[in-house]
C-alpha atoms as a PDB file:
ATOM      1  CA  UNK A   1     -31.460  24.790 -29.325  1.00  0.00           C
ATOM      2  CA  UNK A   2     -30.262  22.104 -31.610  1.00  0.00           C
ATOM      3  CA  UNK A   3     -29.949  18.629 -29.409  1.00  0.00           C
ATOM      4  CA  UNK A   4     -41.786  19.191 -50.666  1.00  0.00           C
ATOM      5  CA  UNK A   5     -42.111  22.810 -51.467  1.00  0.00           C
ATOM      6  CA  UNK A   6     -45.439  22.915 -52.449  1.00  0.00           C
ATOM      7  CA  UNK A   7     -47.917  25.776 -53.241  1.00  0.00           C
ATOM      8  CA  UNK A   8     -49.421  28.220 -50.830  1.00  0.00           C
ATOM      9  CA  UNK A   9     -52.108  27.274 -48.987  1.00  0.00           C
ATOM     10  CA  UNK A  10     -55.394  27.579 -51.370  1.00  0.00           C
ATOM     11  CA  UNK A  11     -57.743  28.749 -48.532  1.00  0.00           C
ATOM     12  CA  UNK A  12     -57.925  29.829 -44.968  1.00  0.00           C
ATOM     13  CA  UNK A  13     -56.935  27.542 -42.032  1.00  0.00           C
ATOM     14  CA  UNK A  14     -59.763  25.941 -40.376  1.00  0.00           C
ATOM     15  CA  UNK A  15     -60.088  25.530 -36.395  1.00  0.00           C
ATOM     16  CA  UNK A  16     -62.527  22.854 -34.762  1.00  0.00           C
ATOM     17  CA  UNK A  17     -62.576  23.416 -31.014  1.00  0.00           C
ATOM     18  CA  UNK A  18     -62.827  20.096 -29.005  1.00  0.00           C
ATOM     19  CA  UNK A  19     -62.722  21.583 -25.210  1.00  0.00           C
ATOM     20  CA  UNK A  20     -60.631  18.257 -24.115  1.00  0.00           C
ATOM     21  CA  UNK A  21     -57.161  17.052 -24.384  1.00  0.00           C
ATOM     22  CA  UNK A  22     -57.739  14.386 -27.269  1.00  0.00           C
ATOM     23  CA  UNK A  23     -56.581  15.123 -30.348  1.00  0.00           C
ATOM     24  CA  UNK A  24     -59.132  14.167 -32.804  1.00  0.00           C
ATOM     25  CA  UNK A  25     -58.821  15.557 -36.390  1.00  0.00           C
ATOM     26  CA  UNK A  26     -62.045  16.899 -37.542  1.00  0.00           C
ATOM     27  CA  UNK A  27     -63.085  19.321 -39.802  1.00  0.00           C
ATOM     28  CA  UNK A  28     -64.195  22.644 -38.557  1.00  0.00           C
ATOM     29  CA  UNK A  29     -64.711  26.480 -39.277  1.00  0.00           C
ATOM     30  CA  UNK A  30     -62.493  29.191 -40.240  1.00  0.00           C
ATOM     31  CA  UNK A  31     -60.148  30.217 -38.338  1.00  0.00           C
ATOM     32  CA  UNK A  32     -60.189  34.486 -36.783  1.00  0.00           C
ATOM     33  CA  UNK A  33     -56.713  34.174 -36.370  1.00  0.00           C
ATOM     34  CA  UNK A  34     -57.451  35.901 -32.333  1.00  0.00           C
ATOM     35  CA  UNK A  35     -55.762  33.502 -29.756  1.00  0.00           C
ATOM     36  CA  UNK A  36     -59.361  32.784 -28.330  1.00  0.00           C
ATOM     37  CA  UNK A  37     -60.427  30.802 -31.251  1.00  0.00           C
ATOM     38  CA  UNK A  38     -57.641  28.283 -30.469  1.00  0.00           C
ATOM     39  CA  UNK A  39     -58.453  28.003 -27.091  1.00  0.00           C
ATOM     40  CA  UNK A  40     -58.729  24.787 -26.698  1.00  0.00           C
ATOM     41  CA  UNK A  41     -57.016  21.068 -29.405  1.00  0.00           C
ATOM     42  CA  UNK A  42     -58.428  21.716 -32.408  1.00  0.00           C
ATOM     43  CA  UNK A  43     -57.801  21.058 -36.337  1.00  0.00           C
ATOM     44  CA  UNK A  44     -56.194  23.602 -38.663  1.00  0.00           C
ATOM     45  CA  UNK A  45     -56.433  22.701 -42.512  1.00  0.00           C
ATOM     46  CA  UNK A  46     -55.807  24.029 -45.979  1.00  0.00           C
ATOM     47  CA  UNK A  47     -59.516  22.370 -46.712  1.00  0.00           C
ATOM     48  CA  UNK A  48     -61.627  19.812 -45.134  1.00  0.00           C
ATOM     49  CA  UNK A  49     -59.439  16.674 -46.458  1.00  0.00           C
ATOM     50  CA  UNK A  50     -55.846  18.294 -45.576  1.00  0.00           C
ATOM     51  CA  UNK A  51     -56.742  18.373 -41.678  1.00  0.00           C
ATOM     52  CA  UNK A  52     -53.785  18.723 -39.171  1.00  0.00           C
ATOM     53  CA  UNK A  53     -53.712  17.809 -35.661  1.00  0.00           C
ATOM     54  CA  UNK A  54     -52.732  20.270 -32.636  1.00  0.00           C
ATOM     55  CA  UNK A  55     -51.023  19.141 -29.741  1.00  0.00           C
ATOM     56  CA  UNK A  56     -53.452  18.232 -27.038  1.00  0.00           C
ATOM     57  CA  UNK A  57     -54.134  20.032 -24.472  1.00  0.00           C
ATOM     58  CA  UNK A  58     -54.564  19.321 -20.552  1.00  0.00           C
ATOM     59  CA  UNK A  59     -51.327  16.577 -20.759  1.00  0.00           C
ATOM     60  CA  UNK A  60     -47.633  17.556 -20.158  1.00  0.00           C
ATOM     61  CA  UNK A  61     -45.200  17.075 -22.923  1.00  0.00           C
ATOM     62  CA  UNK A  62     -41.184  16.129 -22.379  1.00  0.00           C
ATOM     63  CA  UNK A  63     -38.144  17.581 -25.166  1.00  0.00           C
ATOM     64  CA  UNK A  64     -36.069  14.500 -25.885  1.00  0.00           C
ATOM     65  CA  UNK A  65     -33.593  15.834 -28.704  1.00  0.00           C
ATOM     66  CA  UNK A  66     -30.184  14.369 -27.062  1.00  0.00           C
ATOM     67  CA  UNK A  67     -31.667  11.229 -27.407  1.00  0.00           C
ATOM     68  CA  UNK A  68     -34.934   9.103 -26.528  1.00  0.00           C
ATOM     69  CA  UNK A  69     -36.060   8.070 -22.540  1.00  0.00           C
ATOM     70  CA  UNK A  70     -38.827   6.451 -21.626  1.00  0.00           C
ATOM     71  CA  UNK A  71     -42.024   8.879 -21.258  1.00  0.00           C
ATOM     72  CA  UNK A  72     -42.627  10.482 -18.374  1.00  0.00           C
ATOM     73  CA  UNK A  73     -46.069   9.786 -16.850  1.00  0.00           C
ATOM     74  CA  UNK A  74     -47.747  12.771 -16.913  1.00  0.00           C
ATOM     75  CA  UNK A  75     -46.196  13.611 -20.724  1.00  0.00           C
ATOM     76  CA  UNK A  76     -48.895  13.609 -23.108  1.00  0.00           C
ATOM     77  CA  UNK A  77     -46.482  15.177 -25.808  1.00  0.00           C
ATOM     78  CA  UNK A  78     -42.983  14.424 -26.816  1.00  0.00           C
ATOM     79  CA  UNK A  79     -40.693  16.233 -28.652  1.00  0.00           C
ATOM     80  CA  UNK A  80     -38.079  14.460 -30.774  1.00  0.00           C
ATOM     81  CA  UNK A  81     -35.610  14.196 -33.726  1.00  0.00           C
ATOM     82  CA  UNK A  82     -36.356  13.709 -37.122  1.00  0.00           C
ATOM     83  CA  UNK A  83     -33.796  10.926 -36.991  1.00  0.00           C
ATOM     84  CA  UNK A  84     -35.608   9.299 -33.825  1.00  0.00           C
ATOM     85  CA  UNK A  85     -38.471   7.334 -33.891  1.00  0.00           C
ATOM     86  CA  UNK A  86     -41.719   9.139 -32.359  1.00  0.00           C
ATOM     87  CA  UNK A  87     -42.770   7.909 -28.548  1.00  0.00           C
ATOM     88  CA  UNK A  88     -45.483   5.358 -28.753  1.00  0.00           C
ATOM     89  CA  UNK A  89     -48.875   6.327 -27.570  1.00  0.00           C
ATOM     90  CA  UNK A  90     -47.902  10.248 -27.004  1.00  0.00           C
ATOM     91  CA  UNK A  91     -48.511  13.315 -29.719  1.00  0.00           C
ATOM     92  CA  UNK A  92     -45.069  13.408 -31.059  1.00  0.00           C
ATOM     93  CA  UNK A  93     -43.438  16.489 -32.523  1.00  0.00           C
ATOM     94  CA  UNK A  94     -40.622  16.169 -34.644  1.00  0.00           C
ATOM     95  CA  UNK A  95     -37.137  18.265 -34.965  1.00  0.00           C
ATOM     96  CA  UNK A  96     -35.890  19.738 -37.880  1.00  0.00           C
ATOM     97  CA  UNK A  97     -33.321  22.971 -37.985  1.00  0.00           C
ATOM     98  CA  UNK A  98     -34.493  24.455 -40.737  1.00  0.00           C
ATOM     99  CA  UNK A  99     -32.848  27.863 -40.223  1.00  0.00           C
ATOM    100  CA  UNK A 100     -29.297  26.430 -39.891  1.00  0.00           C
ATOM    101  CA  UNK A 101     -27.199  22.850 -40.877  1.00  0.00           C
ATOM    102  CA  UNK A 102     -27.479  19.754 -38.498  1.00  0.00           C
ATOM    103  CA  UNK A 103     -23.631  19.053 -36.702  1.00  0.00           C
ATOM    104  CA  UNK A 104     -21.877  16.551 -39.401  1.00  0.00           C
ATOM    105  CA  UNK A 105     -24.289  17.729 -42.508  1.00  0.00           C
ATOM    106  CA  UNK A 106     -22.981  19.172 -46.227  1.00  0.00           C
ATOM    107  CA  UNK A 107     -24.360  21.969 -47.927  1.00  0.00           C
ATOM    108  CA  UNK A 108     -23.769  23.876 -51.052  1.00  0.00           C
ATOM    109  CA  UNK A 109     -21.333  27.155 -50.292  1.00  0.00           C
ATOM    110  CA  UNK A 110     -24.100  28.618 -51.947  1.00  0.00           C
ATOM    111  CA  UNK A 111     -26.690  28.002 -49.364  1.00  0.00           C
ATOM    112  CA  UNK A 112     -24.419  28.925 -46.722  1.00  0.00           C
ATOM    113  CA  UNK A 113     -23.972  32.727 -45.305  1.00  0.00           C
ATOM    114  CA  UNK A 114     -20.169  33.894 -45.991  1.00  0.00           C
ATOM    115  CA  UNK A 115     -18.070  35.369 -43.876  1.00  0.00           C
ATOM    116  CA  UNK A 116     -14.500  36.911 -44.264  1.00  0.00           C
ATOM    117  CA  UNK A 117     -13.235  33.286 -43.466  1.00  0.00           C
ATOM    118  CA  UNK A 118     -15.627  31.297 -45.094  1.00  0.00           C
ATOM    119  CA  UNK A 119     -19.464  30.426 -43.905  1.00  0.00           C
ATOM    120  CA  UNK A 120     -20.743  31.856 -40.860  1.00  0.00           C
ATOM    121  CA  UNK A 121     -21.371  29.462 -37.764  1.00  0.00           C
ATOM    122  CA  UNK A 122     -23.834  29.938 -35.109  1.00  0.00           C
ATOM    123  CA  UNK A 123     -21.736  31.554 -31.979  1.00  0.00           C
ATOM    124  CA  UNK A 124     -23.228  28.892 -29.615  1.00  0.00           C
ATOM    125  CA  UNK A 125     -23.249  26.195 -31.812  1.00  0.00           C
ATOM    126  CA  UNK A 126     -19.953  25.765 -33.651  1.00  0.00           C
ATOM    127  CA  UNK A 127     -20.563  23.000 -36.017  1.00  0.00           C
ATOM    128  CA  UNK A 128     -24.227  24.455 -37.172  1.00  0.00           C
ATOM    129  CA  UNK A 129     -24.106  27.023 -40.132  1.00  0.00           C
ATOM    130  CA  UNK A 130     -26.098  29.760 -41.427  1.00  0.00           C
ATOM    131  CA  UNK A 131     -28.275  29.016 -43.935  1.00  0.00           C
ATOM    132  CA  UNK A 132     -28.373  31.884 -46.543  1.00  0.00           C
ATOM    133  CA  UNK A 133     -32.341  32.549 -46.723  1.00  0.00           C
ATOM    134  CA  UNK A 134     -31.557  36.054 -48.428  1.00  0.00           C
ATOM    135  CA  UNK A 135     -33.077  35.205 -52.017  1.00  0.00           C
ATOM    136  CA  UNK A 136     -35.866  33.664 -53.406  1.00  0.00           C
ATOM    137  CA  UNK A 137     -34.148  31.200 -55.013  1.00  0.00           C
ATOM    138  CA  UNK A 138     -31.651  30.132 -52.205  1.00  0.00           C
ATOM    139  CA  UNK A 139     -34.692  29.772 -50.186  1.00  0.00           C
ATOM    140  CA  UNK A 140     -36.357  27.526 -52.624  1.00  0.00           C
ATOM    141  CA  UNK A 141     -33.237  25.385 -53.021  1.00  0.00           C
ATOM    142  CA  UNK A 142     -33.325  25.160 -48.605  1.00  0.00           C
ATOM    143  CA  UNK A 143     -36.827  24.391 -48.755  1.00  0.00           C
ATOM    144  CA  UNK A 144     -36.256  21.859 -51.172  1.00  0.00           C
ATOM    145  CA  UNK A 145     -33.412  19.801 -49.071  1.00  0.00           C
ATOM    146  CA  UNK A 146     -35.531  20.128 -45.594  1.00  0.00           C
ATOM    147  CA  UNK A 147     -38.449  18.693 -47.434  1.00  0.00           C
ATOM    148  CA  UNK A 148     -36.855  15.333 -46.848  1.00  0.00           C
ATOM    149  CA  UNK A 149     -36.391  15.596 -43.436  1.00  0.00           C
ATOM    150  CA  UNK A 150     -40.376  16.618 -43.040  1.00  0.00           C
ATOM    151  CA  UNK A 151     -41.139  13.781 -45.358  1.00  0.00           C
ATOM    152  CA  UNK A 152     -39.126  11.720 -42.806  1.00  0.00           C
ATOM    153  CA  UNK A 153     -41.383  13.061 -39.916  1.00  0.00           C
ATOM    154  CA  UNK A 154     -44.568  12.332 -42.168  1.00  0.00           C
ATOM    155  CA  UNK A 155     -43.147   8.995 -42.348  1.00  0.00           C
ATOM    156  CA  UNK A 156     -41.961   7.919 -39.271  1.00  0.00           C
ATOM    157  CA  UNK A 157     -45.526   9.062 -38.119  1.00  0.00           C
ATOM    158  CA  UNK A 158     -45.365  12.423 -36.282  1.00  0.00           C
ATOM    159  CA  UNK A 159     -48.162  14.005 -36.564  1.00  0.00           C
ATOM    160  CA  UNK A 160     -46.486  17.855 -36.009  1.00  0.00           C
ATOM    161  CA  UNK A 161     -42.957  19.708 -36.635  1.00  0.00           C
ATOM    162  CA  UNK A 162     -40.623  22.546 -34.959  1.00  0.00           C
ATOM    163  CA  UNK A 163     -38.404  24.274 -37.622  1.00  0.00           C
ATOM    164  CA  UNK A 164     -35.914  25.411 -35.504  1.00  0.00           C
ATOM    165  CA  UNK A 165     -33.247  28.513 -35.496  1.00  0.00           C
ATOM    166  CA  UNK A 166     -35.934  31.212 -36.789  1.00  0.00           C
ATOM    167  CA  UNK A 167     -34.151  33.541 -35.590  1.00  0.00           C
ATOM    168  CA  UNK A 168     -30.860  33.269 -37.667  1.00  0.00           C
ATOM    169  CA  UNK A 169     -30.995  36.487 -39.114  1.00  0.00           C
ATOM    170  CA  UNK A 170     -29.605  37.707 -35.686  1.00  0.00           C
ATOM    171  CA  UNK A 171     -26.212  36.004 -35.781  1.00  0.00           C
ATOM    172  CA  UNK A 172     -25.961  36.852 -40.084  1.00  0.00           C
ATOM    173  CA  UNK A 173     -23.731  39.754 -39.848  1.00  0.00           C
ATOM    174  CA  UNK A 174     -26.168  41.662 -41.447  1.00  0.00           C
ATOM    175  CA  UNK A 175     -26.645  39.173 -44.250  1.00  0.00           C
ATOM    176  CA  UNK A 176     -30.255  38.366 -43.486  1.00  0.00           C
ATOM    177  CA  UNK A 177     -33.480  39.708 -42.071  1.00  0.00           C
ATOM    178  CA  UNK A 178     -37.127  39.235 -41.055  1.00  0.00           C
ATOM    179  CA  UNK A 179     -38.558  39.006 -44.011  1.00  0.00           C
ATOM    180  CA  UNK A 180     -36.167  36.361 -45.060  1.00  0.00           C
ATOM    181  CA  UNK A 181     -36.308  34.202 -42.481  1.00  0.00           C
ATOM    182  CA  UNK A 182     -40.333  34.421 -42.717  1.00  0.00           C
ATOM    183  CA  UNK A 183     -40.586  33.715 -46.409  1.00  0.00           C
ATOM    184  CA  UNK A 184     -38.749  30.095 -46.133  1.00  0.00           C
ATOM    185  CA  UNK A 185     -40.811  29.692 -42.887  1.00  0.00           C
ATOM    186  CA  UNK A 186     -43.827  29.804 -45.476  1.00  0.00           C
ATOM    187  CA  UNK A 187     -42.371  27.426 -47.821  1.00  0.00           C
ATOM    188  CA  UNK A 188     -41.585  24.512 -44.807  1.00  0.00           C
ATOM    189  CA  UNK A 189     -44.589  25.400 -43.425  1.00  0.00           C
ATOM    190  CA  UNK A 190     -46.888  24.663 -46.635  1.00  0.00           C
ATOM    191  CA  UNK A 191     -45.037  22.111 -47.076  1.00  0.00           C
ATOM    192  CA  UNK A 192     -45.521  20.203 -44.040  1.00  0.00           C
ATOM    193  CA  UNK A 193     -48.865  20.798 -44.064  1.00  0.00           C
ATOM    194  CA  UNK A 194     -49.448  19.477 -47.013  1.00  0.00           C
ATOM    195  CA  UNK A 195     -48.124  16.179 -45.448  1.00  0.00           C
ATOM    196  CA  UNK A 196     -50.233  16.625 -43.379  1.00  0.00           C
ATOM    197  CA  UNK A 197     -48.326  17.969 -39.932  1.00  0.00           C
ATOM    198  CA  UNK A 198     -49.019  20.541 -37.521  1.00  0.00           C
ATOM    199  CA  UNK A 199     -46.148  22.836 -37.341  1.00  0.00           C
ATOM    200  CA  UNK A 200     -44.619  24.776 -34.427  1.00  0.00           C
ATOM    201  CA  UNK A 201     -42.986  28.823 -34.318  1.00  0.00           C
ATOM    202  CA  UNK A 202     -39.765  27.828 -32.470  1.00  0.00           C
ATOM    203  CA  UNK A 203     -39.109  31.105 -29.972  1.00  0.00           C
ATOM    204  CA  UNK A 204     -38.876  34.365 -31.683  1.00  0.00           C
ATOM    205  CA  UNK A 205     -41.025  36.669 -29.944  1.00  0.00           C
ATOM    206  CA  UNK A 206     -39.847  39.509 -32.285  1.00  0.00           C
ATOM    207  CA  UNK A 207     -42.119  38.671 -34.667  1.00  0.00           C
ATOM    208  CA  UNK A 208     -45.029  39.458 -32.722  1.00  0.00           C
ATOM    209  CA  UNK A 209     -48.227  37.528 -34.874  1.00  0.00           C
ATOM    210  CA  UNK A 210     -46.047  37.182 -38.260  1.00  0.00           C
ATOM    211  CA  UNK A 211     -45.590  33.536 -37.731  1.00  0.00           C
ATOM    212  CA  UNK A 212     -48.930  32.830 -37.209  1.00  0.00           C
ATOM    213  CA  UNK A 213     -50.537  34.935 -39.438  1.00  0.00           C
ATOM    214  CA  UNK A 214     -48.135  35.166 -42.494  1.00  0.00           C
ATOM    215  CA  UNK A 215     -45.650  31.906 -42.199  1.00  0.00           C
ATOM    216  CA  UNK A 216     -48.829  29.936 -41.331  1.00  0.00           C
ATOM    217  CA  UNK A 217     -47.554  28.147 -38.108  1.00  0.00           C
ATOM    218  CA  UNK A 218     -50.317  26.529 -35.998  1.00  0.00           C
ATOM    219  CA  UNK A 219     -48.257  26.723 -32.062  1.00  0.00           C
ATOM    220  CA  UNK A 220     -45.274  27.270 -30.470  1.00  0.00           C
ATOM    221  CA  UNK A 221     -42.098  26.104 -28.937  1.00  0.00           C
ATOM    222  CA  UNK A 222     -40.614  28.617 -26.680  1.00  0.00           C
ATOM    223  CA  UNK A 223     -37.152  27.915 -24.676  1.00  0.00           C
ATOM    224  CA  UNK A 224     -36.700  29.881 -21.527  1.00  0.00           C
ATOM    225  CA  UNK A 225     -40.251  32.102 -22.087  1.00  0.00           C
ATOM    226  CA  UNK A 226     -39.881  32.222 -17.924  1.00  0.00           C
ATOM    227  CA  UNK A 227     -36.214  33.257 -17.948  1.00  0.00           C
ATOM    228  CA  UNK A 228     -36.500  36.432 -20.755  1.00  0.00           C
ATOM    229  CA  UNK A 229     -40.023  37.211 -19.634  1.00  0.00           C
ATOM    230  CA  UNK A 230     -41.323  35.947 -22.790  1.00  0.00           C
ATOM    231  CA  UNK A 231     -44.304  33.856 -21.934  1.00  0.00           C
ATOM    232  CA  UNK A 232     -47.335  35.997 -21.888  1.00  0.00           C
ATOM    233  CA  UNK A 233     -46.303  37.110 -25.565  1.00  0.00           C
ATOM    234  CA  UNK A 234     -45.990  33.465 -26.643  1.00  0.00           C
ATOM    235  CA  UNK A 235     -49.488  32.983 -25.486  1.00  0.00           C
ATOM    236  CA  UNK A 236     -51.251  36.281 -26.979  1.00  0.00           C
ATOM    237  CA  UNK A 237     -50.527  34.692 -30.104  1.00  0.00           C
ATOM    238  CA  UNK A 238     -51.136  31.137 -29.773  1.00  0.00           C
ATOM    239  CA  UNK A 239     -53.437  30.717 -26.783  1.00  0.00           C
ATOM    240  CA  UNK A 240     -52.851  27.747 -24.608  1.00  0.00           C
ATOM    241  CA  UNK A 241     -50.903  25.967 -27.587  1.00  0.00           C
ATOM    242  CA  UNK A 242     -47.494  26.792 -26.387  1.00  0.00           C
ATOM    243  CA  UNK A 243     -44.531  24.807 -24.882  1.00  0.00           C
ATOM    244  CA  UNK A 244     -42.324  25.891 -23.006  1.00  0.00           C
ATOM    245  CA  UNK A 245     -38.659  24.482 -21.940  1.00  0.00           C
ATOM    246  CA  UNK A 246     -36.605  26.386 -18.778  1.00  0.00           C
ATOM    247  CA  UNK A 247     -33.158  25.061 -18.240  1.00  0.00           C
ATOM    248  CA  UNK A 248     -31.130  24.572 -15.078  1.00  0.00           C
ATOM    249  CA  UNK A 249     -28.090  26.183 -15.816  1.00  0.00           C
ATOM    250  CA  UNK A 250     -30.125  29.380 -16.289  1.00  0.00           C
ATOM    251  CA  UNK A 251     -33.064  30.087 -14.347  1.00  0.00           C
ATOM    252  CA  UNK A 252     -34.150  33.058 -12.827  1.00  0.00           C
ATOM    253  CA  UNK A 253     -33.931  31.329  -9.454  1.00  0.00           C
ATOM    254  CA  UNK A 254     -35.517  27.798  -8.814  1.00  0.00           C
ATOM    255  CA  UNK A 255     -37.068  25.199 -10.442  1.00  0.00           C
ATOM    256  CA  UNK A 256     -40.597  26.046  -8.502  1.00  0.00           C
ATOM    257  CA  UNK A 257     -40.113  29.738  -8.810  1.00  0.00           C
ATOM    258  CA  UNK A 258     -40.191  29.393 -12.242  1.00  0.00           C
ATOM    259  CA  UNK A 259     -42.989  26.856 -12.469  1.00  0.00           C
ATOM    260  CA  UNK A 260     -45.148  28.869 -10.232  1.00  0.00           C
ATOM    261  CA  UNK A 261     -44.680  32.481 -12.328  1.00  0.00           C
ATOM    262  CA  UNK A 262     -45.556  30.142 -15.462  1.00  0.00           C
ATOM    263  CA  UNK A 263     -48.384  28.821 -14.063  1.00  0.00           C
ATOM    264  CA  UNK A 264     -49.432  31.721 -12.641  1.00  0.00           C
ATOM    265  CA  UNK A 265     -50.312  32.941 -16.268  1.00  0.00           C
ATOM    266  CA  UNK A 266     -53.509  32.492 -18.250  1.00  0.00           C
ATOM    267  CA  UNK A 267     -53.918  30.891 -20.428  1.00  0.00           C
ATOM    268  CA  UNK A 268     -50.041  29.523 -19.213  1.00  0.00           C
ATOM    269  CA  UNK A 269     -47.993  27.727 -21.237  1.00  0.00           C
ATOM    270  CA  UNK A 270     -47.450  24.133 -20.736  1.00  0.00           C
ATOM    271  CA  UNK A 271     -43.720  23.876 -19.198  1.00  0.00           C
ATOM    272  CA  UNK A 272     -40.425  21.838 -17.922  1.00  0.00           C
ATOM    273  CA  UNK A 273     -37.627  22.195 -16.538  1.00  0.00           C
ATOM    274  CA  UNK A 274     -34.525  20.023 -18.034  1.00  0.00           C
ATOM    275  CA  UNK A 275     -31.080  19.714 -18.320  1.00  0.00           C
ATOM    276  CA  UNK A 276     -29.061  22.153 -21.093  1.00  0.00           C
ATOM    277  CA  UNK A 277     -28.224  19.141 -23.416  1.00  0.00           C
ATOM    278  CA  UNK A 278     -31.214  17.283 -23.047  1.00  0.00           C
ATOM    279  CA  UNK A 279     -29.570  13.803 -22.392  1.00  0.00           C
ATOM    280  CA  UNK A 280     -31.394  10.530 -21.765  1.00  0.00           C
ATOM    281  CA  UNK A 281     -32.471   9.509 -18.324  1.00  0.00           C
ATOM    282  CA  UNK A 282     -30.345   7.368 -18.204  1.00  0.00           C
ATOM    283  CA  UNK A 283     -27.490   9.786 -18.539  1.00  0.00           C
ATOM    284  CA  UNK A 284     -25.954  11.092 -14.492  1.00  0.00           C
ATOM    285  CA  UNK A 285     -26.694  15.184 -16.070  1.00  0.00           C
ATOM    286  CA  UNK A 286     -30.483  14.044 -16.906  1.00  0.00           C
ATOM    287  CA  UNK A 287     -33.007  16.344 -14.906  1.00  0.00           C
ATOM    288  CA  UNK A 288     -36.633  16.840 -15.852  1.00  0.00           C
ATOM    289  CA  UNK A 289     -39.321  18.620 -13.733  1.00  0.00           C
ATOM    290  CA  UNK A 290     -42.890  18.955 -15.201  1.00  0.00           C
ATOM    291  CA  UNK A 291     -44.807  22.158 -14.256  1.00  0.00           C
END
């Protein structure tokens, strides 16, 4: 859903486990890797200086990307775009589609997947293109441009990012593939660690514990884990640290059936129900339901 390089990480993320929904960075030990040892907010970090802050835990969270409303009161968390300011006084995570262009942006043809007529668009998304991850140095030169939208989220003070569009390889005609997509995950994810942000898997249960364990990403997004029966696979991987956003246009059946089924799961994934476009509360299609 749509609304710098640096090196690899020299050592082993590092987990504290706090047992409460603050979101204190501390140092801590090393992390297994198992879902269980993020159980509960914690700190991952390339060493003891470079921590990075996990979402909290025990709050709700809201997903504001067609434009900022005031917070709702049990939303701890708030999800926004890298051209929006962060919510004061919640955990905010910032948006950047790192898999495909932003609607009104210019890339290099280069950078681009080609089709017969000219770069491949997204099927749902008409005005977001491909990016061509297929070669090491394509995916350098990517990496290189979405570095300043991270540093933008460093800067405007979010202390976490979602990379979106992961999953690109699926609509590249063939031109791309796992392993592509997951080596320029590795390259945004370094690098927003090194500036110090937590960084989110956005959906993409293919890739089982890839994400985690080889791109280096510290919780995820998921969109519709209810509706594609997704959420229990979500949370094998990243424990409680997982969001989840149902829409209305396309739920299994109600707004309660799905919060019930989500909640039903443990460790469950902390969910909402909104509108497909994600407009502003003050807009007449704005819906929001917390589970």
């Amino acid at each position: 859903m749509r609304p710098l390089l640096s090196a690899a990480l020299a050592t082993a993320a590092l987990v504290v486990l706090s047992g409460c929904a603050s979101a204190d960075p501390r140092p801590g030990s090393a992390a297994t890797g198992a879902p269980d040892s993020a159980a509960a907010t914690g700190v991952l970090a390339a060493d003891p200086t470079a921590a990075v802050t996990l979402p909290p835990v025990g709050t709700g969270f809201d997903y504001q990307l067609g434009g900022a409303s005031p917070v709702p009161a049990d939303a701890g968390i708030v999800v926004r775009d890298s051209t929006d300011e962060p919510a004061a006084g919640a955990y905010g995570i910032c948006y950047v589609n790192g898999f495909q262009t932003q609607p009104g942006e210019t890339w290099p043809d280069d950078l681009l997947v080609q089709g017969d007529d000219g770069p491949l668009v997204d099927p749902n998304w008409d005005d977001e293109y491909i990016l061509d991850t297929s070669t090491a140095q394509k995916r350098t030169a990517i990496a290189a441009r979405q570095a300043t939208a991270v540093d933008r989220c460093t800067d405007a003070g979010f202390p976490a990012v979602e990379f979106d569009n992961l999953d690109s390889w699926y609509r590249s005609a063939g031109a791309l593939d796992t392993d592509d997509a997951l080596a320029l995950a590795t390259l945004l994810v370094d690098h927003a660690h090194d500036r110090g942000l937590a960084v989110a898997q956005k959906n993409t249960t293919d890739i089982g514990s890839r994400g985690r364990d080889e791109a280096g990403f510290d919780f995820a997004i998921a969109e519709e884990c209810d509706r594609w029966s997704e959420c229990a696979d979500y949370t094998a991987v990243y424990g409680p640290h997982v969001l989840d956003v149902e829409y209305t246009d396309d739920l299994l059946d109600t707004a309660e059936g799905a919060c019930a089924r989500i909640r039903a799961l443990d460790p469950a994934p902390r969910a909402i129900v909104r509108d497909r476009d994600l407009v502003p509360a003050s807009d007449d299609a704005y819906a929001y339901a917390a589970c």
